[in-house]
Protein backbone atom coordinates (compact mmCIF):
# COMPACT_ATOMS: atom_id res chain seq x y z
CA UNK A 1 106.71 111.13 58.55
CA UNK A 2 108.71 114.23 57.13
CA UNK A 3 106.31 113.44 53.63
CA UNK A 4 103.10 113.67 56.01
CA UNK A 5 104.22 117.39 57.50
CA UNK A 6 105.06 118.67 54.26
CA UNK A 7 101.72 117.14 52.90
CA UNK A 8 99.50 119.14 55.66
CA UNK A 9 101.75 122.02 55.90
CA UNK A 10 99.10 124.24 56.74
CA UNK A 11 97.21 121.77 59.10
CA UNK A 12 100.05 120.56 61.75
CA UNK A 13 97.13 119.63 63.70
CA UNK A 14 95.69 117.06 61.37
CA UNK A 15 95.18 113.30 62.47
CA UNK A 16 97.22 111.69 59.83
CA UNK A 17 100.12 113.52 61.73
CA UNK A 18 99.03 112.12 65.31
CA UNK A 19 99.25 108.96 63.54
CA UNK A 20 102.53 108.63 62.35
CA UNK A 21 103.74 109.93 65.94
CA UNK A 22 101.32 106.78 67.49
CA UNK A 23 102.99 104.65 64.68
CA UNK A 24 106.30 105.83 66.07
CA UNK A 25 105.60 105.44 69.50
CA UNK A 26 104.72 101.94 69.25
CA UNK A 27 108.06 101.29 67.36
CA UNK A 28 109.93 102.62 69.89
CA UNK A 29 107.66 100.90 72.36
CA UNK A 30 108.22 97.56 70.81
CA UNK A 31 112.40 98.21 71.07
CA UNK A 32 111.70 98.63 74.31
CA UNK A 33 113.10 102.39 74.13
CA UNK A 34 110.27 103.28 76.53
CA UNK A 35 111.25 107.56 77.21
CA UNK A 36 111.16 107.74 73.36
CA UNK A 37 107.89 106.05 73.10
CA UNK A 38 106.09 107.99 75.50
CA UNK A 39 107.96 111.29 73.68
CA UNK A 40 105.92 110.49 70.55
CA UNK A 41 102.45 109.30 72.21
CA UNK A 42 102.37 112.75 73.85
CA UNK A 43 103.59 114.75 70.86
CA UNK A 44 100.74 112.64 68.97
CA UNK A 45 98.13 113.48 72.04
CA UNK A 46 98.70 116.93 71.70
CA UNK A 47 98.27 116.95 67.98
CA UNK A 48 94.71 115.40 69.00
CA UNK A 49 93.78 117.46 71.57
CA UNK A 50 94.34 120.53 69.31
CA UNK A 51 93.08 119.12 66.42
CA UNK A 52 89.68 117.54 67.68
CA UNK A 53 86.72 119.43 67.25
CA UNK A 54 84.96 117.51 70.49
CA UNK A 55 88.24 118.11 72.56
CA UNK A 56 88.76 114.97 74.80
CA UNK A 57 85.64 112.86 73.38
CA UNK A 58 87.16 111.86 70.33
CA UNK A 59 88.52 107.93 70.28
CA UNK A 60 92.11 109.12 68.99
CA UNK A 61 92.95 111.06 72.16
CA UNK A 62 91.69 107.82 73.89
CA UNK A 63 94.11 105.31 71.52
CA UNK A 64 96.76 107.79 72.54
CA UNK A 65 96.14 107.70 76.51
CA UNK A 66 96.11 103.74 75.99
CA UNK A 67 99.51 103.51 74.75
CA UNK A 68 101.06 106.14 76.98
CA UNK A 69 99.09 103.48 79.84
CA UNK A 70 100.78 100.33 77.76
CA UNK A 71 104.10 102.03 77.86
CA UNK A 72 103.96 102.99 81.76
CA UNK A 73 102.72 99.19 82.68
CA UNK A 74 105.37 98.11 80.94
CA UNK A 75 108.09 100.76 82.81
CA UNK A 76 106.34 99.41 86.25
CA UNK A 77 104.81 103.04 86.49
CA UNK A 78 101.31 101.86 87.94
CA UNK A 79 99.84 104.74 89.57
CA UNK A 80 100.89 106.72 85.96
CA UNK A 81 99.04 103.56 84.47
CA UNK A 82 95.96 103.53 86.25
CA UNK A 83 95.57 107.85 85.14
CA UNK A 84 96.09 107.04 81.22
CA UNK A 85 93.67 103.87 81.29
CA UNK A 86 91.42 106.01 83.28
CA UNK A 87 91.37 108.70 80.83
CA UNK A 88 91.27 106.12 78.13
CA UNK A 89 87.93 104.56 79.78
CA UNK A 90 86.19 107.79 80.19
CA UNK A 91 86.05 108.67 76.80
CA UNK A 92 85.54 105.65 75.61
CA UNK A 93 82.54 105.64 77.98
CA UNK A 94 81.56 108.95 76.23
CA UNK A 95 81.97 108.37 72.88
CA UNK A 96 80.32 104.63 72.98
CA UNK A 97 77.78 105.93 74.91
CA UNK A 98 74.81 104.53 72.98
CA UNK A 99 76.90 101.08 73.02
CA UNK A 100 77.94 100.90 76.71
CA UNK A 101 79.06 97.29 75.94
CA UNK A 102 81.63 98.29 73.43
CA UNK A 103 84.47 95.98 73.06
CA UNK A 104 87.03 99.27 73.54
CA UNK A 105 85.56 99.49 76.80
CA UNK A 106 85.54 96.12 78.10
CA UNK A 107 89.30 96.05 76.78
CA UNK A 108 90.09 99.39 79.42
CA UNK A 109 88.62 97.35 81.89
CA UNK A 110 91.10 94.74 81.24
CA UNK A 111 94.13 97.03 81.23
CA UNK A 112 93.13 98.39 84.56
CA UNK A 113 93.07 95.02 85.49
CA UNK A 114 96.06 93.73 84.86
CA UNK A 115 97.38 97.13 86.28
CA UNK A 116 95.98 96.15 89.70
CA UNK A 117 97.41 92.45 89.44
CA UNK A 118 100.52 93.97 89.13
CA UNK A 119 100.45 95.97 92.38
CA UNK A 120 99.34 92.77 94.12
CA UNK A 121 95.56 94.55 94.99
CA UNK A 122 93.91 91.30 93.44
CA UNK A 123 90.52 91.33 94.42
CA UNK A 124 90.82 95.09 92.05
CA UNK A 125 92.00 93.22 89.92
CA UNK A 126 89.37 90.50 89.60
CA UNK A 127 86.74 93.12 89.61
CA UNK A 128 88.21 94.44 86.48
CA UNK A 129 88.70 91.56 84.55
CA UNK A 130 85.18 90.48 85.67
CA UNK A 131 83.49 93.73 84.54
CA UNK A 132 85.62 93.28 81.27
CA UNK A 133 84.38 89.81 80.92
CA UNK A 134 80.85 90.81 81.45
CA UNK A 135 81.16 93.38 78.79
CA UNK A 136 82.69 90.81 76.30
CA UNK A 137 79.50 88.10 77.08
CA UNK A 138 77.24 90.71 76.26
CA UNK A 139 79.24 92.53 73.01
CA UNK A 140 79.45 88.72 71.71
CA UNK A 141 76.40 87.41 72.82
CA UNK A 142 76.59 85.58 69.18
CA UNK A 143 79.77 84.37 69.81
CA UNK A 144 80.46 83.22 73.36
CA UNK A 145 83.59 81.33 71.81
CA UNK A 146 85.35 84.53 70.95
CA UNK A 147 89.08 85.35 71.78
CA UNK A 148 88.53 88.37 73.61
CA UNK A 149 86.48 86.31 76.36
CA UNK A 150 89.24 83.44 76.60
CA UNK A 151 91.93 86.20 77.02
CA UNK A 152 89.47 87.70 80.00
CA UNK A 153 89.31 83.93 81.28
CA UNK A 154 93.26 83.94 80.84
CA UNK A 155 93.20 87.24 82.91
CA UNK A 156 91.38 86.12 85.57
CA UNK A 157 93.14 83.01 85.99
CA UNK A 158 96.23 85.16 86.49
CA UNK A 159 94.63 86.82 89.15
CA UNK A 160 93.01 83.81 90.73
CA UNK A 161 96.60 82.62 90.69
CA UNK A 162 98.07 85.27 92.19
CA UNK A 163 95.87 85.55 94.84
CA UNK A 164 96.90 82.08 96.01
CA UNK A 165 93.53 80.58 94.35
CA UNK A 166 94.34 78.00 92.99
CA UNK A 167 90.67 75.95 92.30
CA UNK A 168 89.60 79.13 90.60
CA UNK A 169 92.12 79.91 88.55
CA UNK A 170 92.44 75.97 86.81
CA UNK A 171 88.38 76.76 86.00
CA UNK A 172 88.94 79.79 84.29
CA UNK A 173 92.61 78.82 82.77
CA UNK A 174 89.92 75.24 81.25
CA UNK A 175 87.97 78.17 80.42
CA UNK A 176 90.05 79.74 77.66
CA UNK A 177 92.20 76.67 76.60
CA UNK A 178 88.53 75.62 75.70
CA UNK A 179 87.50 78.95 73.75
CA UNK A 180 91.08 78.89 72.44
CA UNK A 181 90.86 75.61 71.05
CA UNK A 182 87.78 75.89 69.47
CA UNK A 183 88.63 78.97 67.56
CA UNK A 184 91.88 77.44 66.25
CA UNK A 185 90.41 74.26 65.57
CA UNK A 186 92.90 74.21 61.82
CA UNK A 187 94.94 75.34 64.11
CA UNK A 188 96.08 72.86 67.19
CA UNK A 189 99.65 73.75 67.67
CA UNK A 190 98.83 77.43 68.05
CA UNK A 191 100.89 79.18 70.84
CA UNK A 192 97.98 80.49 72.74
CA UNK A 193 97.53 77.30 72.94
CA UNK A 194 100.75 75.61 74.94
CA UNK A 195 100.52 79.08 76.74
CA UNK A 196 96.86 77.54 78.25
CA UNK A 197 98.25 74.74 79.01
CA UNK A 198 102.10 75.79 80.22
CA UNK A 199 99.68 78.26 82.66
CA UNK A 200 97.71 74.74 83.98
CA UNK A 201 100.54 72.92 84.48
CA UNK A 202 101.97 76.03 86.33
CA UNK A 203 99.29 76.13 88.81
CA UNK A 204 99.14 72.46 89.27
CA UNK A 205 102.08 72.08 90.77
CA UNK A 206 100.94 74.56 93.76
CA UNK A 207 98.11 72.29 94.20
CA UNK A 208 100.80 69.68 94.57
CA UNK A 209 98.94 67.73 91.85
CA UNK A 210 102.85 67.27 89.80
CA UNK A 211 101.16 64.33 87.50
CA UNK A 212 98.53 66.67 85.57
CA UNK A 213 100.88 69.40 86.40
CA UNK A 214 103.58 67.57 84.43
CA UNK A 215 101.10 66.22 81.48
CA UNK A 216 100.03 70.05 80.60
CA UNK A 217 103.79 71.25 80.44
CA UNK A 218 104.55 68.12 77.99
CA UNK A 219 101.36 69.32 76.10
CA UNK A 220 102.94 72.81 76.00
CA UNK A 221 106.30 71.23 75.08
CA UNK A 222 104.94 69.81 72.15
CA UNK A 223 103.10 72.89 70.77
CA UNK A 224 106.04 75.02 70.81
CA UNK A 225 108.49 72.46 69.44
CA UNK A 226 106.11 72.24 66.57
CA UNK A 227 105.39 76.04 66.18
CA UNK A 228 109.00 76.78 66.87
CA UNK A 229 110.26 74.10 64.52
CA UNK A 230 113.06 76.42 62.93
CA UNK A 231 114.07 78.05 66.35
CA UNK A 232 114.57 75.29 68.33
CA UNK A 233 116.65 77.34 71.11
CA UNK A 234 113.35 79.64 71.57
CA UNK A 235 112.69 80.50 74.81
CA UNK A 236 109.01 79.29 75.68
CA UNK A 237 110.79 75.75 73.78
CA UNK A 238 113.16 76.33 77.01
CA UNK A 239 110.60 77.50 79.70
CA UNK A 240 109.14 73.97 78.90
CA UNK A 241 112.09 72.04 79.67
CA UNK A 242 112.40 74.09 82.62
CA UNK A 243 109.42 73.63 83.95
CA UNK A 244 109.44 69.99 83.35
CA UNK A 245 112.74 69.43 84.81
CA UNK A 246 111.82 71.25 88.27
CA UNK A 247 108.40 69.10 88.52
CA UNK A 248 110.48 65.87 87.51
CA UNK A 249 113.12 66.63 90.15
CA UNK A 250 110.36 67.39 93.16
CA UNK A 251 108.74 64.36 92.33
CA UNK A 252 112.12 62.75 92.40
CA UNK A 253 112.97 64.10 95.77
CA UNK A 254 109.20 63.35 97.54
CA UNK A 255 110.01 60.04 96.13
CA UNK A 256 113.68 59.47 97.56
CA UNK A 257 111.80 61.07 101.20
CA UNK A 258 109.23 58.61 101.26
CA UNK A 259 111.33 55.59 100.99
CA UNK A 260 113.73 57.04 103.21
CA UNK A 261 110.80 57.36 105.79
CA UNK A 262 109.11 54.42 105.30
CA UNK A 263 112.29 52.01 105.79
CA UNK A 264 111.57 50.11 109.29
C-alpha cells in the first residue's frame, strides 16, 4: 500500500490506489471487521469518483458500491444494501449498455435478491433472482450448464423455501445439483455439491417426506467427510450429523405415536 502512494505521488487519485483500499476492504471484510471494511471501500470510492474521467459510469465506482452492499448485507443493514446494489446496477446498466445481458448485471440482480429474501419480501425476491436468471440464460446461451445459472437456481430455491414453497423450491434446488454436477463431473465430492443436496434434504423434511429427506443429508454427509477428510470436526461434517440425527429422532417419535395409537 504505502509502496503504491509513494509510486503515484503526484496522482493520489489513480486506480491502482482505489485498489489496494478495495483489496483492503475485502480483508477486513473477510475478518469480519465490518466498520473497517466499509472505511476502506469508501476511501477507495472516493479515490474513483475523483479519479474517473466519466464520473459515476466507470465499472470501478460500481465494484466499490458492490462491496460496500456485500459488507452492509452482511451487517443486516438492508435498506443501506438495497442503495449500494442499486447504485452498483445503474452503472452497470450504463456502462454495459450495448450488452444489456452482461453477466455483472444479472449478478446485481442477484444481490438485490438475496437482499429482499432477507427482509422476508419474497415474492421481491423471486423477481430478482428470476430477472438474474433470465439474464444468465441469455449471457450463456452456449452454455446453459454454467455455474452462474445453478447458483440463480440455488437462489431461487432459497426463496421458494422461504416463502413456505416447498414443490418449487425441490425443482429448482434438482435444478442446480444437476448443473452442479455436470460441471464437476472430475469432481463428485465437490462441496457445492453436498450443499445441493444438504438444501434437498432440508426442504424435504417440511414436506414431511423424512425418507428422501434423510437419503440427501447422508449424500451430503458423505461429500463433506470426503472433502473434509483432514478436518473431520468441520462444521458442515457436523451440520450433517445434525441434521440426520433430528430427522432420525422425528421418525423415531411418529413411529413410537403410531404404535401407541394403533394398540386396541
Amino acid at each position: 500500500m504505502d509502496a503504491r502512494i509513494k509510486i503515484y505521488d503526484g496522482n493520489s487519485n489513480h486506480p491502482d490506489i482505489a485498489s489496494s483500499y478495495n483489496n483492503l476492504g475485502s480483508v477486513y471484510a473477510d475478518m469480519g471487521e465490518f466498520g473497517k471494511a466499509i472505511e476502506y471501500f469508501n476511501i477507495a470510492l472516493n479515490i474513483q469518483q475523483q479519479g474517473s474521467t466519466v464520473g459515476l459510469n466507470n465499472v470501478d465506482v460500481s465494484l466499490s458500491y458492490n462491496n460496500l452492499g456485500n459488507v452492509y448485507l452482511r451487517q443486516g443493514e438492508y435498506e443501506k444494501a438495497i442503495k449500494y446494489y442499486i447504485n452498483s446496477l445503474k452503472i452497470r446498466q450504463v456502462t454495459h449498455e450495448s450488452n444489456p445481458n452482461h453477466p455483472d448485471i444479472a449478478s446485481s440482480y442477484s444481490n438485490l435478491g438475496e437482499v429482499y429474501r432477507k427482509k422476508g419480501e419474497h415474492d421481491t425476491a423471486l423477481m430478482h433472482f428470476g430477472i438474474a436468471l433470465n439474464i444468465q440464460s441469455k449471457a450463456y446461451a452456449s452454455n446453459l450448464r454454467h455455474l452462474d445459472i445453478g447458483m440463480s437456481y440455488d437462489n431461487l430455491g432459497n426463496a421458494y423455501a422461504d416463502k413456505g414453497d416447498f414443490g418449487e423450491a425441490i425443482v429448482c434446488y434438482f435444478k442446480a445439483l444437476e448443473i452442479r454436477q455436470e460441471v464437476y463431473t472430475s469432481s463428485p465430492n465437490h462441496p457445492d455439491i453436498a450443499s445441493s443436496h444438504n438444501d434437498l434434504g432440508t426442504t424435504y423434511r417440511e414436506t414431511g417426506e423424512y425418507e428422501e429427506a434423510i437419503q440427501h443429508h447422508l449424500r451430503a454427509l458423505d461429500i463433506r467427510q470426503k472433502v473434509y477428510e483432514d478436518n473431520p470436526n468441520h462444521p458442515d461434517i457436523g451440520l450433517s450429523y445434525n441434521n440426520l440425527g433430528l430427522y432420525i429422532w422425528i421418525m423415531g417419535n411418529m413411529k413410537r405415536l403410531y404404535n401407541t395409537t394403533s394398540q386396541p
